[in-house]
N, C-alpha and C. Protein backbone atom coordinates (compact mmCIF):
# COMPACT_ATOMS: atom_id res chain seq x y z
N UNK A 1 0.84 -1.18 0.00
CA UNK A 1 0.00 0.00 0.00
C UNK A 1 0.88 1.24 0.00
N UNK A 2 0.82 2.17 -1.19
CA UNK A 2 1.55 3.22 -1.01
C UNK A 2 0.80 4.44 -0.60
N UNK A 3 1.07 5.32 0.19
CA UNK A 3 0.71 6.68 1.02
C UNK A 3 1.39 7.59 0.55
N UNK A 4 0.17 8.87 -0.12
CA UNK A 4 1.21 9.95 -0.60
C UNK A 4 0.92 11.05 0.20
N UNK A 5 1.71 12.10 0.18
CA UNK A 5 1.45 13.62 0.56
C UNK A 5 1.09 14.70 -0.18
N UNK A 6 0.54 15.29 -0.33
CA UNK A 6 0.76 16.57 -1.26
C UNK A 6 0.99 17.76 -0.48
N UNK A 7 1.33 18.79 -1.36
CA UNK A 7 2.05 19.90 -0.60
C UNK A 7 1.41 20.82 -1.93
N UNK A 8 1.17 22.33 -1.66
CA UNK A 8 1.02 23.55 -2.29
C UNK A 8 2.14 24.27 -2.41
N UNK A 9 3.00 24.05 -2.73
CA UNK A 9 3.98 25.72 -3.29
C UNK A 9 4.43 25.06 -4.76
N UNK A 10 4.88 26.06 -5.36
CA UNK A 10 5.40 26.18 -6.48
C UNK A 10 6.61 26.71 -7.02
N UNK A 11 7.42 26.29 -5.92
CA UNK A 11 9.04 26.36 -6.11
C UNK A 11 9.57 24.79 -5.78
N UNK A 12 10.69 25.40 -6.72
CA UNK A 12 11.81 24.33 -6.08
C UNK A 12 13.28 24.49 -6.67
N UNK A 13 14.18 23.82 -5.82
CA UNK A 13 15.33 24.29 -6.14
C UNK A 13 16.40 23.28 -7.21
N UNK A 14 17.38 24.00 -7.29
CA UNK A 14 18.65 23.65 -8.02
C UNK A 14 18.87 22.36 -7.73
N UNK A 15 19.24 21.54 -6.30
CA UNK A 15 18.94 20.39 -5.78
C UNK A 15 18.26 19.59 -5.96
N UNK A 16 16.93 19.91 -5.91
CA UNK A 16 15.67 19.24 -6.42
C UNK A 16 16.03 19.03 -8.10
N UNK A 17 16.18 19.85 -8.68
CA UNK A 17 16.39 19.54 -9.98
C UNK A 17 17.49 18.13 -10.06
N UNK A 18 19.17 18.81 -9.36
CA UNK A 18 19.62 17.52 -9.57
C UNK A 18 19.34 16.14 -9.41
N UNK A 19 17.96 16.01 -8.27
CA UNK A 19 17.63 15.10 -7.45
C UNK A 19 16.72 14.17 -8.70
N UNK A 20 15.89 15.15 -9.34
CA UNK A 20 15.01 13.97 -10.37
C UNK A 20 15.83 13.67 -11.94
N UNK A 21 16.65 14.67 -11.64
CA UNK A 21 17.73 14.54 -13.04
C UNK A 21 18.38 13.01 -13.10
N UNK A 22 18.44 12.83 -11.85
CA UNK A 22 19.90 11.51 -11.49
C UNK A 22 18.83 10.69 -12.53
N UNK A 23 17.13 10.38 -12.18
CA UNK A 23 16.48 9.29 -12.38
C UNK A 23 15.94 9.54 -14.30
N UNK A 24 16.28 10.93 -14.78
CA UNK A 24 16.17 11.09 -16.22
C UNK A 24 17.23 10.80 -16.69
N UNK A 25 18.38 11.16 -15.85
CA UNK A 25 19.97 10.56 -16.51
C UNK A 25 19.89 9.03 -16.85
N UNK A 26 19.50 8.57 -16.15
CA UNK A 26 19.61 6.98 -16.42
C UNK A 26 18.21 6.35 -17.44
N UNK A 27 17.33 7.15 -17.68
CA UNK A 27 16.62 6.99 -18.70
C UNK A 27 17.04 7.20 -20.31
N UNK A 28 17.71 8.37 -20.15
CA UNK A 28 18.47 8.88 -21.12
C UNK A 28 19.94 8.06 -21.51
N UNK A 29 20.20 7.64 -20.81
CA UNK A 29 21.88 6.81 -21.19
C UNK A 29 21.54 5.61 -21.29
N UNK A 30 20.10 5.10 -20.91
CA UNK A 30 19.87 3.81 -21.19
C UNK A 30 19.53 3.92 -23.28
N UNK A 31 18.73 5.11 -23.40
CA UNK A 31 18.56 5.15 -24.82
C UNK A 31 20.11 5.53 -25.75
N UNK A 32 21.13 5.49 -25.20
CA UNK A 32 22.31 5.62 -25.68
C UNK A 32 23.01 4.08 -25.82
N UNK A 33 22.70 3.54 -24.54
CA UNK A 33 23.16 2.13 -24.74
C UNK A 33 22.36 1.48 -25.66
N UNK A 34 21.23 1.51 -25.65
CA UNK A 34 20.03 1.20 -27.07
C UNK A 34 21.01 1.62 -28.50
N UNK A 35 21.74 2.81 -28.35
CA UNK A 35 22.26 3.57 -29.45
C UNK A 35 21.11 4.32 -30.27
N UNK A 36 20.22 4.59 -30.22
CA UNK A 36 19.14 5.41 -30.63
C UNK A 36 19.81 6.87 -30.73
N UNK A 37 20.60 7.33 -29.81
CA UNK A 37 21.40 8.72 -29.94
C UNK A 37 22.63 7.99 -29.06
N UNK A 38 23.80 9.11 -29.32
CA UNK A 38 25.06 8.82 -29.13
C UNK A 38 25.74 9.30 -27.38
N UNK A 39 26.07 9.00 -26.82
CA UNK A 39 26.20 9.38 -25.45
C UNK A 39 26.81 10.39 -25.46
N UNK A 40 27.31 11.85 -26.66
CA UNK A 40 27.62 12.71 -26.17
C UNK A 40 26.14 13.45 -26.78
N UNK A 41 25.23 13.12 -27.25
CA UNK A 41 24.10 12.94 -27.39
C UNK A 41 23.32 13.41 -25.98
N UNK A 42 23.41 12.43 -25.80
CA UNK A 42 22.93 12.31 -24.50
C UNK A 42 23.59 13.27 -23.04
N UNK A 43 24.47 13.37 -22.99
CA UNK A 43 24.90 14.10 -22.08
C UNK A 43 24.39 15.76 -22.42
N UNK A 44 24.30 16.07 -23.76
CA UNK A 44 23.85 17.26 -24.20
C UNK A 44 22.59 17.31 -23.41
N UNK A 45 21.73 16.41 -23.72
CA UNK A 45 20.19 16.68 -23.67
C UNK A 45 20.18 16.75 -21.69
N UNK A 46 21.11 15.98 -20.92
CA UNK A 46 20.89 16.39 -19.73
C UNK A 46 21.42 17.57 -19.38
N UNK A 47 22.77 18.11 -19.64
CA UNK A 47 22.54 19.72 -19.45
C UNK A 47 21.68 20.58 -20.07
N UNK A 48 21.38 20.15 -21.10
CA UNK A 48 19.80 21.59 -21.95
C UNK A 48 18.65 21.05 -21.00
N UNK A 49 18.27 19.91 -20.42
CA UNK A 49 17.37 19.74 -19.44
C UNK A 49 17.47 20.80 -18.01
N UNK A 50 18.54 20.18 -17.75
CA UNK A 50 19.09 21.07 -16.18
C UNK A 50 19.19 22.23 -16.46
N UNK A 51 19.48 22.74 -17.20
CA UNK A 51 19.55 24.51 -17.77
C UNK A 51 18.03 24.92 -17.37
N UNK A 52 17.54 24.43 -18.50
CA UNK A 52 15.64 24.60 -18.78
C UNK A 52 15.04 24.68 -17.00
N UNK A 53 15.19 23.55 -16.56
CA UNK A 53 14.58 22.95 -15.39
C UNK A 53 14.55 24.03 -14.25
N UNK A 54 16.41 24.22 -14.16
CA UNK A 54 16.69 24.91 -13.16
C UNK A 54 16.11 26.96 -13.57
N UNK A 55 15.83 27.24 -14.69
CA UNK A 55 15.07 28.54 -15.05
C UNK A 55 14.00 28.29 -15.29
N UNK A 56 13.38 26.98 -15.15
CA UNK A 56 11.95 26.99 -14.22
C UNK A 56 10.83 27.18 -15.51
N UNK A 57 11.38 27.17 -16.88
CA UNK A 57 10.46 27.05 -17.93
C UNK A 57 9.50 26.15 -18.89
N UNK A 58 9.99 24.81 -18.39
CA UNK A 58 9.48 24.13 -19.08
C UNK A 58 8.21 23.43 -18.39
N UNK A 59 7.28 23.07 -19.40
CA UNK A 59 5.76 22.36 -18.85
C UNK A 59 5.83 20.75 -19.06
N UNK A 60 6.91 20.35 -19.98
CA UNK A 60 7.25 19.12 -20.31
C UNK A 60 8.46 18.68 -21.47
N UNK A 61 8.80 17.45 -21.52
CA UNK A 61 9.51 17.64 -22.38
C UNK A 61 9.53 15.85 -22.74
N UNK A 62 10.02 15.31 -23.89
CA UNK A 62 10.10 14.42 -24.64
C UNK A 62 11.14 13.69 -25.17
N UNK A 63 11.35 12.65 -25.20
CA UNK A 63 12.16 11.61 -26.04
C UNK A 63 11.11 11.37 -27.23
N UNK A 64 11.57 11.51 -27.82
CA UNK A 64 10.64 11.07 -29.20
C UNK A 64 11.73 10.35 -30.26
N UNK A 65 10.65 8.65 -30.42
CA UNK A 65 11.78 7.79 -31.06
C UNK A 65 10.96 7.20 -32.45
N UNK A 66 11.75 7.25 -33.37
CA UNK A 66 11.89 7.76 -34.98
C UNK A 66 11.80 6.59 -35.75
N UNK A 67 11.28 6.13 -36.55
CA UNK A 67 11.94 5.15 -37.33
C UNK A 67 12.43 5.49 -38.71
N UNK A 68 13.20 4.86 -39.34
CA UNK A 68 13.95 5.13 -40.17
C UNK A 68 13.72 6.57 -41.41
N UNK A 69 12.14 6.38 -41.64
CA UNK A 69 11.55 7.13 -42.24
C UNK A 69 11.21 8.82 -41.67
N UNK A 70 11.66 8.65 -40.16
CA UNK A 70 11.31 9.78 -39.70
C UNK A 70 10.53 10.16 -39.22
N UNK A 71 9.28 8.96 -39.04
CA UNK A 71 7.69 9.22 -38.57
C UNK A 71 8.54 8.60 -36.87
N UNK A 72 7.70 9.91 -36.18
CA UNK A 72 7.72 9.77 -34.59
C UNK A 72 6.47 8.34 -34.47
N UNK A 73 6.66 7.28 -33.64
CA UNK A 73 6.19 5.98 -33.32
C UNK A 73 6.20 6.32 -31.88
N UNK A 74 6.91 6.75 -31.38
CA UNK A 74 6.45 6.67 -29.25
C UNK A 74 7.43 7.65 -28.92
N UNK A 75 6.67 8.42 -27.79
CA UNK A 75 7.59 9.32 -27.00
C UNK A 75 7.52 9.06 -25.74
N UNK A 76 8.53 9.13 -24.95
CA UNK A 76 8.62 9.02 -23.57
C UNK A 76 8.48 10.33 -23.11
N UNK A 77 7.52 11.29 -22.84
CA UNK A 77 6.96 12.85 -22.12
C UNK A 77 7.32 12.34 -20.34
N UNK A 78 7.90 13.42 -19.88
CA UNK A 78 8.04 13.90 -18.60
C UNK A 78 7.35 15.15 -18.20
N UNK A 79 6.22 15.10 -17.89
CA UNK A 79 5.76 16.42 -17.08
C UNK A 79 6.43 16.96 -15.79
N UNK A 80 6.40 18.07 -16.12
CA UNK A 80 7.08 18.65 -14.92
C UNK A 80 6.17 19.44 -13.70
N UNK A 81 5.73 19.46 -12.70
CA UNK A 81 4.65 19.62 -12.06
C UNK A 81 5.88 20.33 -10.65
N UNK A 82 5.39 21.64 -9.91
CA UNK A 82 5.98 22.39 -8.71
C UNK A 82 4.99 22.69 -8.18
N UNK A 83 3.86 22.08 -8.36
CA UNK A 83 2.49 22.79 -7.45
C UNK A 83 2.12 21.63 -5.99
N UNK A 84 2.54 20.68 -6.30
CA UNK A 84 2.19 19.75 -4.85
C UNK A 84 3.05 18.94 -5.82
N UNK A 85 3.18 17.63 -4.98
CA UNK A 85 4.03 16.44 -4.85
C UNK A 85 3.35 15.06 -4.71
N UNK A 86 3.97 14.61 -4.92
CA UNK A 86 3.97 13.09 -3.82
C UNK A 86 5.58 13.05 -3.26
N UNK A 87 5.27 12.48 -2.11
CA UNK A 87 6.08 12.02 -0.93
C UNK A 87 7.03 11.58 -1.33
N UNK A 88 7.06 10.43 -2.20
CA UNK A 88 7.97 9.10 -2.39
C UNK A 88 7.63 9.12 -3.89
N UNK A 89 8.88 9.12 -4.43
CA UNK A 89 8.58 8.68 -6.08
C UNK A 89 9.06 7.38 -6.83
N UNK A 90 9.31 7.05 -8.24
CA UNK A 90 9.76 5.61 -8.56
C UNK A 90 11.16 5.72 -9.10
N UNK A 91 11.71 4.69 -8.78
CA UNK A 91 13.22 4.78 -9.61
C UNK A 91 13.14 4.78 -10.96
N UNK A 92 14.54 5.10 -11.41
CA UNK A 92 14.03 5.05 -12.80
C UNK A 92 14.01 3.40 -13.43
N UNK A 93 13.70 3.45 -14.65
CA UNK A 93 13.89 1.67 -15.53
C UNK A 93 12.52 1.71 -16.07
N UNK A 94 12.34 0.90 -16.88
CA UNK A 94 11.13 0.24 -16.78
C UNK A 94 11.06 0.40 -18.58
N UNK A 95 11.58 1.16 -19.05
CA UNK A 95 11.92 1.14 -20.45
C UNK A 95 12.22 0.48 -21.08
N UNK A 96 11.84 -0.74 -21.80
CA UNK A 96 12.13 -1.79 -22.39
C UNK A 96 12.65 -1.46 -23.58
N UNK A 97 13.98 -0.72 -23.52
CA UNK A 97 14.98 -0.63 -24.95
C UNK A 97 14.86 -1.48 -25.70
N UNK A 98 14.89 -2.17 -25.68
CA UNK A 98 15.00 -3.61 -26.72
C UNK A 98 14.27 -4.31 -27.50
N UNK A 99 12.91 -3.09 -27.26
CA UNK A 99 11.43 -3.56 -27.84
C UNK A 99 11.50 -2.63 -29.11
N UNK A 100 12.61 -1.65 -29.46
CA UNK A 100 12.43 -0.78 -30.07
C UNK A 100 13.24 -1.38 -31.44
N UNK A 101 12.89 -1.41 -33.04
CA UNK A 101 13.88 -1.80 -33.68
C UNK A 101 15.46 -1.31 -33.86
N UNK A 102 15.96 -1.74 -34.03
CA UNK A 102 17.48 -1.59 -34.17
C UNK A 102 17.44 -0.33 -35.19
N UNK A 103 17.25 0.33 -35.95
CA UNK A 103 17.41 1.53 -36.44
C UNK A 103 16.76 2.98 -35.93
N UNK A 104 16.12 2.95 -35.01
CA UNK A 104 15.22 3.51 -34.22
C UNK A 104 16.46 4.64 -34.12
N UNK A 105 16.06 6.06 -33.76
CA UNK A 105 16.70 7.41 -33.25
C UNK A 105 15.62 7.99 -32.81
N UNK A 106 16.06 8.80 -31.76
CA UNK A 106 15.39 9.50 -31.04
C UNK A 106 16.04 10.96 -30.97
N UNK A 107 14.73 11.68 -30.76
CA UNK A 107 15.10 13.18 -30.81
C UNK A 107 14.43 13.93 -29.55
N UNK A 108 14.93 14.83 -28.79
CA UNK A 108 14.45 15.44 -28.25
C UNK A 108 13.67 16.78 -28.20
N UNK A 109 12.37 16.54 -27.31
CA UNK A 109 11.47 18.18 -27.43
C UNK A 109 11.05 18.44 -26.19
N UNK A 110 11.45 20.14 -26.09
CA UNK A 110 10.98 20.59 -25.17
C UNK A 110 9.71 21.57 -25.40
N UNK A 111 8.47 21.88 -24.18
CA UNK A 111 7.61 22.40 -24.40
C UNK A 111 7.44 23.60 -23.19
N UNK A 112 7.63 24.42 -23.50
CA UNK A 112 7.77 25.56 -22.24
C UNK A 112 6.43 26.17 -21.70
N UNK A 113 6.44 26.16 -21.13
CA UNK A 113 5.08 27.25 -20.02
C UNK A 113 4.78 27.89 -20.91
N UNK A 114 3.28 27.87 -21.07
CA UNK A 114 2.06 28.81 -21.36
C UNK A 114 2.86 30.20 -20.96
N UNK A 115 3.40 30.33 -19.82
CA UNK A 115 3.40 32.46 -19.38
C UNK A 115 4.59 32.52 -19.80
N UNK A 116 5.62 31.81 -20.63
CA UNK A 116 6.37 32.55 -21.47
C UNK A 116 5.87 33.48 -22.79
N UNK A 117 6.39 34.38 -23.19
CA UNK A 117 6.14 35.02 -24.03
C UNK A 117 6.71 34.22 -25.71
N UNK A 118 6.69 34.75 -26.60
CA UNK A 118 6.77 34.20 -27.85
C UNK A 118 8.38 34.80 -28.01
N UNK A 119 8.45 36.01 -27.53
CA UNK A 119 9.78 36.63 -27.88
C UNK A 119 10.60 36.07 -26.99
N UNK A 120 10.60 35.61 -25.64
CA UNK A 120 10.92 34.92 -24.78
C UNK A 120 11.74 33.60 -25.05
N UNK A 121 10.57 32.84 -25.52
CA UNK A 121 10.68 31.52 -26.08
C UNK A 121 11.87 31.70 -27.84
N UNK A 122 11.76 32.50 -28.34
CA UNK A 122 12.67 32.60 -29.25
C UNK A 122 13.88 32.93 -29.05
N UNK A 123 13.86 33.95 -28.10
CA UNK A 123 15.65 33.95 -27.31
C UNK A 123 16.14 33.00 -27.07
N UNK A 124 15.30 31.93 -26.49
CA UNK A 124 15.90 31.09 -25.78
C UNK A 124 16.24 29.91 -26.50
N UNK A 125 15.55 29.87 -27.50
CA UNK A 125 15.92 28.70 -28.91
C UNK A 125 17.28 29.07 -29.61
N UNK A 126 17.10 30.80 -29.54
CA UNK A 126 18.07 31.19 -30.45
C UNK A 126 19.72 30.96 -29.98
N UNK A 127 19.51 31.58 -28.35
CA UNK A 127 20.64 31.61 -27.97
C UNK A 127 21.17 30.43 -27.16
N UNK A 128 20.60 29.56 -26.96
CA UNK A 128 20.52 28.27 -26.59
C UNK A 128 20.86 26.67 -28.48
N UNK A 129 20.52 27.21 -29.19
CA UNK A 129 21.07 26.74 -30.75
C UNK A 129 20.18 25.74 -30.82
N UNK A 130 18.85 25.50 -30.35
CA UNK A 130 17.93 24.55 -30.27
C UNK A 130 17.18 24.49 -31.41
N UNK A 131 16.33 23.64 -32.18
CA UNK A 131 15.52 23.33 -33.24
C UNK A 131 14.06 23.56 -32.92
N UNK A 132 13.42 23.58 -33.61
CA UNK A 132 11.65 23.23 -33.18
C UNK A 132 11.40 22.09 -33.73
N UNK A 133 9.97 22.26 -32.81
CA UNK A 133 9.50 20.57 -33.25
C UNK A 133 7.95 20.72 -32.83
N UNK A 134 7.35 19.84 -32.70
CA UNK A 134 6.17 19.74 -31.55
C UNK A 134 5.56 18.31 -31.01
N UNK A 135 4.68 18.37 -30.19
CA UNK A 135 4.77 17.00 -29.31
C UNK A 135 3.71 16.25 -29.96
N UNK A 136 4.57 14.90 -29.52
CA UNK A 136 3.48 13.72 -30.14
C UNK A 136 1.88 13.60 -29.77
N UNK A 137 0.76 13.23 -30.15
CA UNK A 137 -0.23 13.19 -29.81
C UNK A 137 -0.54 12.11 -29.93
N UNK A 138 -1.44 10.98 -28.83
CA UNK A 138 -1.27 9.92 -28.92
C UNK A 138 -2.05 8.95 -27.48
N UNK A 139 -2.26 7.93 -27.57
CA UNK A 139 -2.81 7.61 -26.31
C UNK A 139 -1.39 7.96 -25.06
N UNK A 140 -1.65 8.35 -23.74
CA UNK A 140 -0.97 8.63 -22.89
C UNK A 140 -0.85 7.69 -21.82
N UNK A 141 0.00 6.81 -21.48
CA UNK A 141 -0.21 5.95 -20.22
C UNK A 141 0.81 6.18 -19.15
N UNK A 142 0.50 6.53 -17.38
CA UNK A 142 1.53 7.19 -16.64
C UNK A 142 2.06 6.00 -16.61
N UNK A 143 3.49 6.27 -16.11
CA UNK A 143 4.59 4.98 -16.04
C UNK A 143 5.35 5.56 -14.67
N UNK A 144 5.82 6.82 -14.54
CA UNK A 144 6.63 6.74 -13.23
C UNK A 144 6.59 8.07 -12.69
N UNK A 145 6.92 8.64 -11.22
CA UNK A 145 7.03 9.86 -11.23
C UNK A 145 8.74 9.55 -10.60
N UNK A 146 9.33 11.14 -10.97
CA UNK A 146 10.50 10.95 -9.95
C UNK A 146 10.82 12.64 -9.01
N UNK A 147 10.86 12.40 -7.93
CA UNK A 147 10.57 13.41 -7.16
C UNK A 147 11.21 14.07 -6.64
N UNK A 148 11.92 15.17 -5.66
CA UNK A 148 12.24 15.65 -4.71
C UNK A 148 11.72 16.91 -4.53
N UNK A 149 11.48 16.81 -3.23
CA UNK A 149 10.54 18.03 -2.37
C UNK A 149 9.70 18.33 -3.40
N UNK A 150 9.12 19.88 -4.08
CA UNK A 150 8.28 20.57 -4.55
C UNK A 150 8.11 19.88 -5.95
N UNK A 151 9.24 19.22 -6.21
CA UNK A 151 9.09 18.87 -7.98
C UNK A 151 9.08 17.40 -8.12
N UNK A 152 7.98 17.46 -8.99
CA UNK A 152 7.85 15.81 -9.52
C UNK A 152 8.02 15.90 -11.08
N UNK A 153 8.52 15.18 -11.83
CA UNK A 153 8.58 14.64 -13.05
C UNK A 153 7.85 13.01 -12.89
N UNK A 154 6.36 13.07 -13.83
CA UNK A 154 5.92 12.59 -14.31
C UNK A 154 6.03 11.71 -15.38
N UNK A 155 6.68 10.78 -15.43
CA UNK A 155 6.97 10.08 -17.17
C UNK A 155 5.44 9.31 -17.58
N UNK A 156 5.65 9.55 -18.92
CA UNK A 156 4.68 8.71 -19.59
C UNK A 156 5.09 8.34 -20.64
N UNK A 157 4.23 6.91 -20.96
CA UNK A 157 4.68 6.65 -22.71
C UNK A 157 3.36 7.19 -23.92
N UNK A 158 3.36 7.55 -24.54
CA UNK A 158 2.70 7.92 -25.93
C UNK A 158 3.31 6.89 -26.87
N UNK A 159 1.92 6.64 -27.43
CA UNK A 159 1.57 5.53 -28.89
C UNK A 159 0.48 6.41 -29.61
N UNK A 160 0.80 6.00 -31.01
CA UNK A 160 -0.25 6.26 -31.31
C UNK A 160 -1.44 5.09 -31.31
């Protein structure tokens, strides 16, 4: 039987960030050992995460994995939530790399807060050297949260 807490504020810190990062790091380097992207690949996408995270902009963000042709087939979305919690969150895993075909690549997307501005959001693509994209749409099923204090990251998988 699991027991949660919730809590109201809508901060959280630098710490907290590193704290649910550890459990996206190992989501992320597991899709490197897959080889889907390349582990300096991957190390990119966790500092442009921790950047994002820790300036508190983003509403979610995505693994989105490709097949050869380029059509997005499943994304792994992490919501990012600072308004209440749960207590206790899940480790990371549960990603069955190996279900994915061998030519498979994955790309990453981020989706920033509604109360950014447009000019906002373009600085930050610009001066940051980031691409656009937009998010998969698709059935949504939760799979894990990973937590500390005020911030939870939510994972889910998307299919179409």
């Amino acid at each position: 039987m699991s027991v949660y807490t919730f809590s109201g504020t809508d901060s959280y810190s630098e710490a907290d960030v590193k704290a649910v990062m550890q459990n996206t790091y190992e989501d992320i380097i597991g899709f490197a050992n897959r080889k889907t992207i390349s582990y300096g690949t991957a190390e990119l996408w966790i500092e442009e995460l921790t950047y994002a995270l820790n300036r508190k902009i983003v509403k979610f963000f995505e693994v989105q994995l490709k097949n050869p042709s380029g059509e997005i087939f499943k994304s792994h979305r992490y919501h990012v939530d600072s308004y209440g919690y749960l207590s206790s969150g899940s480790s990371s895993g549960g990603i069955n790399y190996h279900s994915y075909p061998s030519d498979t690549t994955a790309s990453l997307y981020i989706d920033f807060l509604d109360s950014l501005s447009k000019s906002d959001i373009d600085e930050i693509i610009r001066d940051r050297g980031w691409g656009t994209g937009s998010a998969m749409k698709g059935n949504e099923i939760h799979d894990r949260n990973y937590v500390s204090n005020n911030l939870r990251i939510q994972r889910t998988e998307i299919t179409k």
